[in-house]
PDB file of N, CA and C in Angstrom:
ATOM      1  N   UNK A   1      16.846 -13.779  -7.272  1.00  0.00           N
ATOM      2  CA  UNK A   1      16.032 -12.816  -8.005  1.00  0.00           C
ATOM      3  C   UNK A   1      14.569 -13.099  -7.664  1.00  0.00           C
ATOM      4  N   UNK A   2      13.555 -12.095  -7.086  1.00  0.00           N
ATOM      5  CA  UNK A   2      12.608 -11.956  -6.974  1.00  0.00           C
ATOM      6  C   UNK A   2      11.406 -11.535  -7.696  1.00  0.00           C
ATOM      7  N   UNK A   3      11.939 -10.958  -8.454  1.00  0.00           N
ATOM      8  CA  UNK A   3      11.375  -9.773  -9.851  1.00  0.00           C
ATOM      9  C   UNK A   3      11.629  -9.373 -10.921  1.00  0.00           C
ATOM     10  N   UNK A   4      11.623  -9.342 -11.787  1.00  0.00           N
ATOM     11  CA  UNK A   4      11.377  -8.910 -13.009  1.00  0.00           C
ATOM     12  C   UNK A   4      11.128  -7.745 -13.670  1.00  0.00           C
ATOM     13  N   UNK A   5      11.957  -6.862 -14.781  1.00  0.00           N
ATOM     14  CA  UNK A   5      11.144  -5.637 -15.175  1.00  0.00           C
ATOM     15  C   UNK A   5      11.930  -4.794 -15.401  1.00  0.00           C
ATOM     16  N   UNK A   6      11.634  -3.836 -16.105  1.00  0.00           N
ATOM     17  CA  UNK A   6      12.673  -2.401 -16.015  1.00  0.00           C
ATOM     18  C   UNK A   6      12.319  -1.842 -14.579  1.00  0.00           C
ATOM     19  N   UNK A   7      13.135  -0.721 -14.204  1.00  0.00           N
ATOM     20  CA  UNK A   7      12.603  -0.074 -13.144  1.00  0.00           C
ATOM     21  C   UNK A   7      11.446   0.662 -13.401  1.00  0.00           C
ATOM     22  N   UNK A   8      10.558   1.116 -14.293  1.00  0.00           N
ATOM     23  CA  UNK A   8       9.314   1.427 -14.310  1.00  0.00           C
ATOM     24  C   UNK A   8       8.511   0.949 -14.359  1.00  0.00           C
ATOM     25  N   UNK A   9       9.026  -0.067 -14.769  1.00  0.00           N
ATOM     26  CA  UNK A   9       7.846  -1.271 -14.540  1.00  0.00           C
ATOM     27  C   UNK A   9       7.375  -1.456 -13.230  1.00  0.00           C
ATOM     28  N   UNK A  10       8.534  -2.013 -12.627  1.00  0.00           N
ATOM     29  CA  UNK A  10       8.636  -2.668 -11.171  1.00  0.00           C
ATOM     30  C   UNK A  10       7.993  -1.697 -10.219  1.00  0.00           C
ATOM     31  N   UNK A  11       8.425  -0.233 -10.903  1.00  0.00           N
ATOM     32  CA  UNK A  11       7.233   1.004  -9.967  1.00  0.00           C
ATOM     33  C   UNK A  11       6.276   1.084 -10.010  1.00  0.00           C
ATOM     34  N   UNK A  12       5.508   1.155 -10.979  1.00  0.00           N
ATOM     35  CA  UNK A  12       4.052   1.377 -11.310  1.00  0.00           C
ATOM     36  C   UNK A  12       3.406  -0.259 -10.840  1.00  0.00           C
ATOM     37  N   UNK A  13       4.211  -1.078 -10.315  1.00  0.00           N
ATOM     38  CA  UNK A  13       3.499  -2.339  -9.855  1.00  0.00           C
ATOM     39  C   UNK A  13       3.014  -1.809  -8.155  1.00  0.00           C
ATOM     40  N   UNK A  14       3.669  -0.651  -7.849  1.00  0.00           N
ATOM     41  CA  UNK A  14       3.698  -0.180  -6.533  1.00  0.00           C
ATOM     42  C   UNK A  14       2.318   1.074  -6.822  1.00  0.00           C
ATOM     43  N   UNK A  15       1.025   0.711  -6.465  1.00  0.00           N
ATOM     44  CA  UNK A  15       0.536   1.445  -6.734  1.00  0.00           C
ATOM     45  C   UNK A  15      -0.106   2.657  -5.438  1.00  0.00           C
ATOM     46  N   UNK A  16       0.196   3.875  -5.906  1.00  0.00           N
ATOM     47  CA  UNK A  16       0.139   4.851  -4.663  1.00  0.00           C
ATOM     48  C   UNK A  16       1.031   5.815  -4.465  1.00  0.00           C
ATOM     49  N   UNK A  17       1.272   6.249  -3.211  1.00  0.00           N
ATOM     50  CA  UNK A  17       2.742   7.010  -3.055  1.00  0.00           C
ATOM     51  C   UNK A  17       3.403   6.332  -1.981  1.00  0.00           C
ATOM     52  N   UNK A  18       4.176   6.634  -1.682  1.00  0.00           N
ATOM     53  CA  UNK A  18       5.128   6.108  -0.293  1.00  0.00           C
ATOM     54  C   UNK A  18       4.829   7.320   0.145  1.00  0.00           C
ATOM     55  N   UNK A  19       4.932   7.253   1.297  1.00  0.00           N
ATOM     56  CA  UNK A  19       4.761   8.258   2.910  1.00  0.00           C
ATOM     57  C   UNK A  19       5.729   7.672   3.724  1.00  0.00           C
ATOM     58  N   UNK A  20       6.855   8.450   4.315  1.00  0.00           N
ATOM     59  CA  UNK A  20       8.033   8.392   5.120  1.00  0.00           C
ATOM     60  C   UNK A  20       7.640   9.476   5.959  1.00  0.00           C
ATOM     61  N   UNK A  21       7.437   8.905   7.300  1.00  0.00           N
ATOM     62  CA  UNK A  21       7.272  10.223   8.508  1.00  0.00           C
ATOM     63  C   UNK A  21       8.253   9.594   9.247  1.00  0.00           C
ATOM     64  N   UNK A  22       9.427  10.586   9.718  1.00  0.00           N
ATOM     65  CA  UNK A  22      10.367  10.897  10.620  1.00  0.00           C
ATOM     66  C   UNK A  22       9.481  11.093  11.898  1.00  0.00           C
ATOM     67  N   UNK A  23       9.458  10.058  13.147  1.00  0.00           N
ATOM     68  CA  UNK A  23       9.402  10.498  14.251  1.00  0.00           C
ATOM     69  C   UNK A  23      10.457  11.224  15.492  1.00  0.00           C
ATOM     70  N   UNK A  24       9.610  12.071  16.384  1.00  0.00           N
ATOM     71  CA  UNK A  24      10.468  12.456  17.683  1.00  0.00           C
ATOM     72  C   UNK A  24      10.431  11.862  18.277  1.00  0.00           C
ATOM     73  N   UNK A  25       9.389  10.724  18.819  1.00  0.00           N
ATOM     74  CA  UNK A  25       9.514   9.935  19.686  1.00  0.00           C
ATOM     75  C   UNK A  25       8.535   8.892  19.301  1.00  0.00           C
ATOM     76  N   UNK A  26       8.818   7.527  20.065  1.00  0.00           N
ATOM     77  CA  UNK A  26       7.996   7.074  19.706  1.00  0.00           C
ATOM     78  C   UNK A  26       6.473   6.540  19.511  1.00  0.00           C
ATOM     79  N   UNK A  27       6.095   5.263  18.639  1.00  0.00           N
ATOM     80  CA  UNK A  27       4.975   5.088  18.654  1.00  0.00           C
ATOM     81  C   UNK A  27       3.897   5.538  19.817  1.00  0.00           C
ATOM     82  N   UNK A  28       4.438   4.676  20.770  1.00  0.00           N
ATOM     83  CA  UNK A  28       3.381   4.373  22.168  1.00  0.00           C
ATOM     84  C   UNK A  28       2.235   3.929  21.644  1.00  0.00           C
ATOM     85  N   UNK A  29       1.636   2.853  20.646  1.00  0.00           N
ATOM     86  CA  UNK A  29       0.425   2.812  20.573  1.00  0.00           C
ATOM     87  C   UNK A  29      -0.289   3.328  19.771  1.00  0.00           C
ATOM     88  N   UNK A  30       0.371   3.895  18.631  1.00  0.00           N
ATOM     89  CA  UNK A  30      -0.413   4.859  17.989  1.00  0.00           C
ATOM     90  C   UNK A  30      -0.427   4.258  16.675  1.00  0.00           C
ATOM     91  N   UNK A  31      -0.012   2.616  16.368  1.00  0.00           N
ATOM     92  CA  UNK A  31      -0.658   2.125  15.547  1.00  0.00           C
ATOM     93  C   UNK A  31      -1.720   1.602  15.094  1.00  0.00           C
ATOM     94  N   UNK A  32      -2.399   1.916  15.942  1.00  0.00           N
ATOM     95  CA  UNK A  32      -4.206   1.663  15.867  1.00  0.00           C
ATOM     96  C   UNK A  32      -4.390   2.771  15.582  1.00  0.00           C
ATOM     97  N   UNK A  33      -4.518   3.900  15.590  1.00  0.00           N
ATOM     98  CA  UNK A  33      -4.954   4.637  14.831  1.00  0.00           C
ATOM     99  C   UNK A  33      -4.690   4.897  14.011  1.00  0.00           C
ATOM    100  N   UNK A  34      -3.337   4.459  13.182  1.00  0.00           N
ATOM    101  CA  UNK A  34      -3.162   4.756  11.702  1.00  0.00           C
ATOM    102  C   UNK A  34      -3.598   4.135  10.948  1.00  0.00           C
ATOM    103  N   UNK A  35      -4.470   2.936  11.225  1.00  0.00           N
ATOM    104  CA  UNK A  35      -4.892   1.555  11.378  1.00  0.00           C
ATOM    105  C   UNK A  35      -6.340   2.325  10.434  1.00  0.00           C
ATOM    106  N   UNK A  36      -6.563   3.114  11.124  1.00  0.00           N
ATOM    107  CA  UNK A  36      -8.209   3.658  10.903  1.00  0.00           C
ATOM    108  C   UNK A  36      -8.355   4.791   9.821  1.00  0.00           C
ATOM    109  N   UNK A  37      -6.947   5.253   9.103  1.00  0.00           N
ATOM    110  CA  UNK A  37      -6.635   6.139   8.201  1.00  0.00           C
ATOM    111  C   UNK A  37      -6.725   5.290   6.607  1.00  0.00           C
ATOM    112  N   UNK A  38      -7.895   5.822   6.248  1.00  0.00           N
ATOM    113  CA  UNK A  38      -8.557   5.755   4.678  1.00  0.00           C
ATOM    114  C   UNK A  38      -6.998   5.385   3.627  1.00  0.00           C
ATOM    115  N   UNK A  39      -7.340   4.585   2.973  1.00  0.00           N
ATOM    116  CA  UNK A  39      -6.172   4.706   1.827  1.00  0.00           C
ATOM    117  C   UNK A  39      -4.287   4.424   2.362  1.00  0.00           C
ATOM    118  N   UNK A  40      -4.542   4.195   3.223  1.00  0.00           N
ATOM    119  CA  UNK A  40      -3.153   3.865   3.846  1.00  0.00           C
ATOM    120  C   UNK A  40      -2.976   2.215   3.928  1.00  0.00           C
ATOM    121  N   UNK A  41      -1.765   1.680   3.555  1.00  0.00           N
ATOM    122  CA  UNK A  41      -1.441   0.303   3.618  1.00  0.00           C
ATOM    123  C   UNK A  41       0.183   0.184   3.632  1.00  0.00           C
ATOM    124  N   UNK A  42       0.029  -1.317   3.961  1.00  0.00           N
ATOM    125  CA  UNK A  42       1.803  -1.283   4.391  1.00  0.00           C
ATOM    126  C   UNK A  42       2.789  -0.367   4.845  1.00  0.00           C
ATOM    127  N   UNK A  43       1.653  -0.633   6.021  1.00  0.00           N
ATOM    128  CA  UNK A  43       2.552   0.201   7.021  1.00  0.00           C
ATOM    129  C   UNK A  43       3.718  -0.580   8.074  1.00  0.00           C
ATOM    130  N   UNK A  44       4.883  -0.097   7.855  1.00  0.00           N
ATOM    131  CA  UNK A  44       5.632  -0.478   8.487  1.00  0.00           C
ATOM    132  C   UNK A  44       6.376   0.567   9.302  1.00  0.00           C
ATOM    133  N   UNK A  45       7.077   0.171  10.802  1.00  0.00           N
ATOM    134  CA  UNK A  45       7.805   0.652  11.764  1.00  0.00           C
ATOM    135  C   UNK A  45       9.065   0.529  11.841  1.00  0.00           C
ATOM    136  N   UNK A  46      10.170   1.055  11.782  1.00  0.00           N
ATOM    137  CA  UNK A  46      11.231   0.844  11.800  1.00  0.00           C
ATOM    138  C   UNK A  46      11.685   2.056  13.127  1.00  0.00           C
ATOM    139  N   UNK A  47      11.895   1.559  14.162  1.00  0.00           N
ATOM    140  CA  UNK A  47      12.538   3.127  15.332  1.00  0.00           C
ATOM    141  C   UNK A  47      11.559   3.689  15.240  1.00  0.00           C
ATOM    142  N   UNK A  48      11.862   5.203  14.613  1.00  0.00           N
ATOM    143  CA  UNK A  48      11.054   6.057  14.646  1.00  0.00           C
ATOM    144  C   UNK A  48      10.945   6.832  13.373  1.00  0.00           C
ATOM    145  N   UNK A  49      10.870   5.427  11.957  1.00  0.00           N
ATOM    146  CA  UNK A  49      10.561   5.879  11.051  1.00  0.00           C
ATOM    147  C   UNK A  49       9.621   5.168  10.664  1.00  0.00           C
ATOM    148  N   UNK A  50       8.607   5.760  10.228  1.00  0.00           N
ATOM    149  CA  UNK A  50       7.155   4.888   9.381  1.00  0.00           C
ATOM    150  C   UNK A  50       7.379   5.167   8.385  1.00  0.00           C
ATOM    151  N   UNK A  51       6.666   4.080   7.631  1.00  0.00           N
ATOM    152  CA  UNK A  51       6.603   3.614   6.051  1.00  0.00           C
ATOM    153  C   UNK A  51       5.164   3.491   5.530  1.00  0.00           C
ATOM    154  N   UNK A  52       4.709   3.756   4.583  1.00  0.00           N
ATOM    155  CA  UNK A  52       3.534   3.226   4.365  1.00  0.00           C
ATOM    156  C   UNK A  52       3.347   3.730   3.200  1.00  0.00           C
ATOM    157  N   UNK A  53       2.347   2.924   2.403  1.00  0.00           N
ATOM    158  CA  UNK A  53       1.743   3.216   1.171  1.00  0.00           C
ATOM    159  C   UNK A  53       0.476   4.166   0.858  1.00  0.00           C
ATOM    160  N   UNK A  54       0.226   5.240   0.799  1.00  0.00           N
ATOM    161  CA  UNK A  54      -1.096   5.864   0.449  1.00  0.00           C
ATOM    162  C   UNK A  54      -1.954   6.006  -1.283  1.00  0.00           C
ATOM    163  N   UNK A  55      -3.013   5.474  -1.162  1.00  0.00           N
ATOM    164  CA  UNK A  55      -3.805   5.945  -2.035  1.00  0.00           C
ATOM    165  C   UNK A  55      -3.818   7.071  -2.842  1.00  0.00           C
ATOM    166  N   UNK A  56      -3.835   8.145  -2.226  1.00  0.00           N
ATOM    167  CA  UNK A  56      -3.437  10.080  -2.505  1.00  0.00           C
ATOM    168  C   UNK A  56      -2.135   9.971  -1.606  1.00  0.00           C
ATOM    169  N   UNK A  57      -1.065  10.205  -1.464  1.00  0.00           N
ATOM    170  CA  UNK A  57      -0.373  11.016  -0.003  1.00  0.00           C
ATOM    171  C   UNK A  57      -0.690  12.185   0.160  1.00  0.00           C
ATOM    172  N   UNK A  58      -1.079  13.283  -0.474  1.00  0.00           N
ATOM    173  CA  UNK A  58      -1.255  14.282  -0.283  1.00  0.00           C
ATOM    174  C   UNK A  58      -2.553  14.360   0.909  1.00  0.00           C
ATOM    175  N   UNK A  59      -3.378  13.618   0.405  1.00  0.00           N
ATOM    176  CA  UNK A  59      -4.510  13.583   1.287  1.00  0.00           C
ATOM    177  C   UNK A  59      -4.415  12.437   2.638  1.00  0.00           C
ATOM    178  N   UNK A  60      -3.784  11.821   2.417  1.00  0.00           N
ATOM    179  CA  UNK A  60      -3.263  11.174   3.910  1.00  0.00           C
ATOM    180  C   UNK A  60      -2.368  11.433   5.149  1.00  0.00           C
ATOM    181  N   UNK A  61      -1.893  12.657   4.857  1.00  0.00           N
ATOM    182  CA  UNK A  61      -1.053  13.059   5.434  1.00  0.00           C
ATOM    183  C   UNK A  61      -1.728  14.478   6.291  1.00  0.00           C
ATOM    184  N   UNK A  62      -2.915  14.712   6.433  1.00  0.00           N
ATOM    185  CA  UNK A  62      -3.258  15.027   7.463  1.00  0.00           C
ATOM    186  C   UNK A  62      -3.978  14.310   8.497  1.00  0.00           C
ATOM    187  N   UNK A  63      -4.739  13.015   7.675  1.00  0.00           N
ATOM    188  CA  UNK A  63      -5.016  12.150   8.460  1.00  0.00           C
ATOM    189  C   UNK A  63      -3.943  11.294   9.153  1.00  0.00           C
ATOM    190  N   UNK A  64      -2.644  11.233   8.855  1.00  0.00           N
ATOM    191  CA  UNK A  64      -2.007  10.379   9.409  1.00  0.00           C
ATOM    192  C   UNK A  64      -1.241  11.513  10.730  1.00  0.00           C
ATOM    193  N   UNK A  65      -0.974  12.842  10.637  1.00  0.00           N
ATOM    194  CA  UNK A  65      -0.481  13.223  11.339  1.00  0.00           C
ATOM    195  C   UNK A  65      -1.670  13.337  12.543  1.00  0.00           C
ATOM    196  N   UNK A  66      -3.086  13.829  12.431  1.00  0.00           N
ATOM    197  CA  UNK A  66      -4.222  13.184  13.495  1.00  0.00           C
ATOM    198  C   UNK A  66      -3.919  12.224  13.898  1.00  0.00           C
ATOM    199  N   UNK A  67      -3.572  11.282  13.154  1.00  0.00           N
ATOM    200  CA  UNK A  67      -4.082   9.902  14.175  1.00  0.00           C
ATOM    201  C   UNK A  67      -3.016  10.476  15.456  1.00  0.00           C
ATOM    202  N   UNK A  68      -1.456  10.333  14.387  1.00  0.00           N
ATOM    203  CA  UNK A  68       0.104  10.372  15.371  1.00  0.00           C
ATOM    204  C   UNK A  68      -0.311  11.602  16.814  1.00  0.00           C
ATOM    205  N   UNK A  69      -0.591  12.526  16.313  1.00  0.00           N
ATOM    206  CA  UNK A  69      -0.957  13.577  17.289  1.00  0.00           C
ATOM    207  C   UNK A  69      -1.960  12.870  18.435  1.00  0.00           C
ATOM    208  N   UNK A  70      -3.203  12.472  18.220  1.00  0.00           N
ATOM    209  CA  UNK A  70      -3.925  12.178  19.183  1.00  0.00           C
ATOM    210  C   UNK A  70      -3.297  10.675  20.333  1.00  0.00           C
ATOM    211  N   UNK A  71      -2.135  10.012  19.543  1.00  0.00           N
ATOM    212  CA  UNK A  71      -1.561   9.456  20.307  1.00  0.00           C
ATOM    213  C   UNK A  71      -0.665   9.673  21.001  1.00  0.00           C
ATOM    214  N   UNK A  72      -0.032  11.259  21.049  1.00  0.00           N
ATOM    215  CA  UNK A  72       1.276  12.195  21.419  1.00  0.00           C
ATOM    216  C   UNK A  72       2.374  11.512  21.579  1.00  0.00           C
ATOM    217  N   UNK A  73       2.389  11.496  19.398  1.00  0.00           N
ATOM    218  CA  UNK A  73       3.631  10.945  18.884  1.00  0.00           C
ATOM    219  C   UNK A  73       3.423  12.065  17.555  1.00  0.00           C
ATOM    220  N   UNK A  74       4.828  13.075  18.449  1.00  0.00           N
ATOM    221  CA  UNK A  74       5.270  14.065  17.881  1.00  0.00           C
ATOM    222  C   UNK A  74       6.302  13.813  16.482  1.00  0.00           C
ATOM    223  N   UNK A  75       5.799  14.587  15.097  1.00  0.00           N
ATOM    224  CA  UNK A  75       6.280  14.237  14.110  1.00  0.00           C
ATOM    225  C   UNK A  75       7.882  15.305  13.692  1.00  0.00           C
ATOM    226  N   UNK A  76       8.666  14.642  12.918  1.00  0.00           N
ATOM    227  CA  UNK A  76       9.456  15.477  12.848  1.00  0.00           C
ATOM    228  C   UNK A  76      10.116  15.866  11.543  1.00  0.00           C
ATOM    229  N   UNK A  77       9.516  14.972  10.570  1.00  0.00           N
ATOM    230  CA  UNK A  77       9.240  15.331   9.323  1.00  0.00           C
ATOM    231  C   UNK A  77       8.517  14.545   8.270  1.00  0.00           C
ATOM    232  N   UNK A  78       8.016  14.611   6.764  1.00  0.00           N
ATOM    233  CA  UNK A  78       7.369  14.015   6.662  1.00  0.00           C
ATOM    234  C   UNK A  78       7.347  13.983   4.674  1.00  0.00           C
ATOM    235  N   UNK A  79       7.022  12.842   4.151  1.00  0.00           N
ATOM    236  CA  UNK A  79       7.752  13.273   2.869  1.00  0.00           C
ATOM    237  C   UNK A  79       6.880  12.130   2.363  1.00  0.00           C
ATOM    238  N   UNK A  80       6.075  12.575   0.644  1.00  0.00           N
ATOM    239  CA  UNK A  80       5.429  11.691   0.171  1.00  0.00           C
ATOM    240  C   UNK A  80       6.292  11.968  -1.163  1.00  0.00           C
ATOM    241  N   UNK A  81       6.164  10.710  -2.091  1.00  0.00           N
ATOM    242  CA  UNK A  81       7.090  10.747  -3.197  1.00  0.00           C
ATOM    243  C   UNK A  81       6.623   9.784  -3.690  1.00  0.00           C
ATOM    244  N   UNK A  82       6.945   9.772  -5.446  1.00  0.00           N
ATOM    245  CA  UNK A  82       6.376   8.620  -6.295  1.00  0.00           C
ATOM    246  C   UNK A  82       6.989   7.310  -5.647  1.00  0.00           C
ATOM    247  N   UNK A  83       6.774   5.933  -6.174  1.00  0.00           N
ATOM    248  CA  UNK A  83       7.436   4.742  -5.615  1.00  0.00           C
ATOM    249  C   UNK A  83       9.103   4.841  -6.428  1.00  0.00           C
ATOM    250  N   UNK A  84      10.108   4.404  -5.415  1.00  0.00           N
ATOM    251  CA  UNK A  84      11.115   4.640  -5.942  1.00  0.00           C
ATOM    252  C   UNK A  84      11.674   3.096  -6.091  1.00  0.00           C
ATOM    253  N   UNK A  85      12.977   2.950  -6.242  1.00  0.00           N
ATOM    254  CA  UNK A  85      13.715   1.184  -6.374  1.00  0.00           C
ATOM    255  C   UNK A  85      14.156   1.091  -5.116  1.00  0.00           C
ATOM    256  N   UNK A  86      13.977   2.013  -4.257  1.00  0.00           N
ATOM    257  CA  UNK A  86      14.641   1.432  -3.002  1.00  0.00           C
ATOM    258  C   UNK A  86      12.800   0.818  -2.382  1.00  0.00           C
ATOM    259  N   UNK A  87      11.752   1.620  -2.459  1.00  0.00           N
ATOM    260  CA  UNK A  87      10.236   1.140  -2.630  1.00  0.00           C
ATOM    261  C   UNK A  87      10.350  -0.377  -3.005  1.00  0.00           C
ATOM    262  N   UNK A  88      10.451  -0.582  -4.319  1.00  0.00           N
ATOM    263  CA  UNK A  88      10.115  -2.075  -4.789  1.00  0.00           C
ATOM    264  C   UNK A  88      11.479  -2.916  -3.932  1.00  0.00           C
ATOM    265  N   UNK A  89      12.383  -2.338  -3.439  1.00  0.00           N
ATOM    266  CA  UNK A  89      13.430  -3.113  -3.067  1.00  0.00           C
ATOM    267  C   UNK A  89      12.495  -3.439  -1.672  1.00  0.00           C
ATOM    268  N   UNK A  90      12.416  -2.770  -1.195  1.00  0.00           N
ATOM    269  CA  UNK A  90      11.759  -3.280   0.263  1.00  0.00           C
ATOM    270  C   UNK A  90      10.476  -4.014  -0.023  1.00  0.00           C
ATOM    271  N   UNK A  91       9.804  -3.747  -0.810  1.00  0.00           N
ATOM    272  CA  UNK A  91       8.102  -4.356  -1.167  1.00  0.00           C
ATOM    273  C   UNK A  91       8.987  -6.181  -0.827  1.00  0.00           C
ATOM    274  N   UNK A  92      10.663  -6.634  -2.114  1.00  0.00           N
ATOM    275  CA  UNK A  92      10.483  -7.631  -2.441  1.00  0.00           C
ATOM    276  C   UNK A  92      11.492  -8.158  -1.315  1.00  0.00           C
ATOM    277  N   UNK A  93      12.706  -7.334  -0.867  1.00  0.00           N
ATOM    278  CA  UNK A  93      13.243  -7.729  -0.190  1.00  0.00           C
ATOM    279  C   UNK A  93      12.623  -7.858   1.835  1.00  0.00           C
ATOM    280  N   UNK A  94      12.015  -7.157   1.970  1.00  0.00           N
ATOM    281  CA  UNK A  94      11.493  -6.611   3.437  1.00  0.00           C
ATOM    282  C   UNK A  94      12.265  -5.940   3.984  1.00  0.00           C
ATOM    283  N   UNK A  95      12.991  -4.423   3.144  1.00  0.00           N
ATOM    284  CA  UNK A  95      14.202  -4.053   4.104  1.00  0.00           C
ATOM    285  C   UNK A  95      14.690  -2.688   3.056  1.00  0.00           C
ATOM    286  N   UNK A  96      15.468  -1.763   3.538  1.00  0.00           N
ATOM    287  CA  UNK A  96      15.544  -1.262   2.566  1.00  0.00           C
ATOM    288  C   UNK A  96      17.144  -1.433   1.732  1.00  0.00           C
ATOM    289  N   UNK A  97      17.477  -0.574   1.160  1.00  0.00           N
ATOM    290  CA  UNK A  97      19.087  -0.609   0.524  1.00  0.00           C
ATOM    291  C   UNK A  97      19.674  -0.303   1.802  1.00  0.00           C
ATOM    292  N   UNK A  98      19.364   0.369   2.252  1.00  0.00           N
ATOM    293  CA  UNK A  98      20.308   1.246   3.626  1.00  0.00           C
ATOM    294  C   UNK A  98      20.657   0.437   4.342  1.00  0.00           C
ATOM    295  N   UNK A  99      19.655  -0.964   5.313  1.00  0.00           N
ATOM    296  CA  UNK A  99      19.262  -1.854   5.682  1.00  0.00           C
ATOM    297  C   UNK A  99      20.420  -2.965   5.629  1.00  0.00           C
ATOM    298  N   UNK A 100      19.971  -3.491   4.141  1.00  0.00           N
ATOM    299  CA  UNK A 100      20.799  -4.177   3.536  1.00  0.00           C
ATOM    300  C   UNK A 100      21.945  -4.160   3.609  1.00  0.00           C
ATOM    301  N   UNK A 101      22.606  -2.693   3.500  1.00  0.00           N
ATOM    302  CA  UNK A 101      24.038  -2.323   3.218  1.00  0.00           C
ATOM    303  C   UNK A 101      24.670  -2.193   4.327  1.00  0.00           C
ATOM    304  N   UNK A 102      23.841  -1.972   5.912  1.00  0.00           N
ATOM    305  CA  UNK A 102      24.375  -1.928   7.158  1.00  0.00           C
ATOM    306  C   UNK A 102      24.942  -3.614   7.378  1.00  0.00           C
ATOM    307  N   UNK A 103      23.102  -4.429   7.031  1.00  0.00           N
ATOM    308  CA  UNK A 103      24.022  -5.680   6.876  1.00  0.00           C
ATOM    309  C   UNK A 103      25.015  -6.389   6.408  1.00  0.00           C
ATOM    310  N   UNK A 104      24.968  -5.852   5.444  1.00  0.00           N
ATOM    311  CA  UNK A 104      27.011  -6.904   5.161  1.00  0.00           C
ATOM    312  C   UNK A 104      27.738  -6.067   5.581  1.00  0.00           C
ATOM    313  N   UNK A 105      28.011  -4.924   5.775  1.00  0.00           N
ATOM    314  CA  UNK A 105      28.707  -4.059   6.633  1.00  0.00           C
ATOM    315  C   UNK A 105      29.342  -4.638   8.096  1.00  0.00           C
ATOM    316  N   UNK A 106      28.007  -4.982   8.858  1.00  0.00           N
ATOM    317  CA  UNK A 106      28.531  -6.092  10.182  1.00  0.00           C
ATOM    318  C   UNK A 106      28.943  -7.263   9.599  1.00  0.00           C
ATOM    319  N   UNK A 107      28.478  -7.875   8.770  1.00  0.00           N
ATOM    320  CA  UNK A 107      28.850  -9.476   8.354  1.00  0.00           C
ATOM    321  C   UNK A 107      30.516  -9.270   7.850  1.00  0.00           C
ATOM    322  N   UNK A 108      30.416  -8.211   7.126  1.00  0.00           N
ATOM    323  CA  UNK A 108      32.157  -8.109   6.886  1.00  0.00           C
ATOM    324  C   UNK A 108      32.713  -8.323   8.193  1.00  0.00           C
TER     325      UNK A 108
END
């Protein structure tokens, strides 16, 4: 056990929105420029899905599709949402449920 809390608790410790952009292809480099996008943190890469925390999402999400664009890393969808338990699951675990569940999946 890592944490503590009801699940609203444990959310509102997540402060911001989550931002999930579905890529077409990948990075190439185009994490320096997301690098330079206001209000964005913990950002993470998985393939060709990004993760990250925004300040507003609403308002980061044209800056983040600039940065992706000027690095011609074509987006293919894109979704901001309050922090959820699969959110604090990854904040504590580094991974998500999905993740997780592939892993004991092979370990079985």
């Amino acid at each position: 056990m890592v944490a503590t809390g009801s699940p609203d608790e444990l959310k509102r410790e997540l402060r911001g929105d989550a931002l999930h952009v579905e890529l077409e292809n990948d990075l190439n480099g185009a994490r320096a420029g997301l690098d330079r996008v206001a209000g964005l943190s913990e950002v993470t890469i998985d393939g060709r899905s990004l993760r990250a925390r925004a300040d507003d999402g609403a308002r980061a999400v044209p800056a983040v599709l600039a940065a992706l664009d000027s690095h011609g890393v074509a987006v293919a969808s894109v979704t901001v949402a309050r922090p959820s338990l699969d959110d604090v699951y990854l904040r504590y675990a580094g991974r998500t449920f999905g993740e997780a569940d592939k892993d004991t999946a092979v370990a079985a």
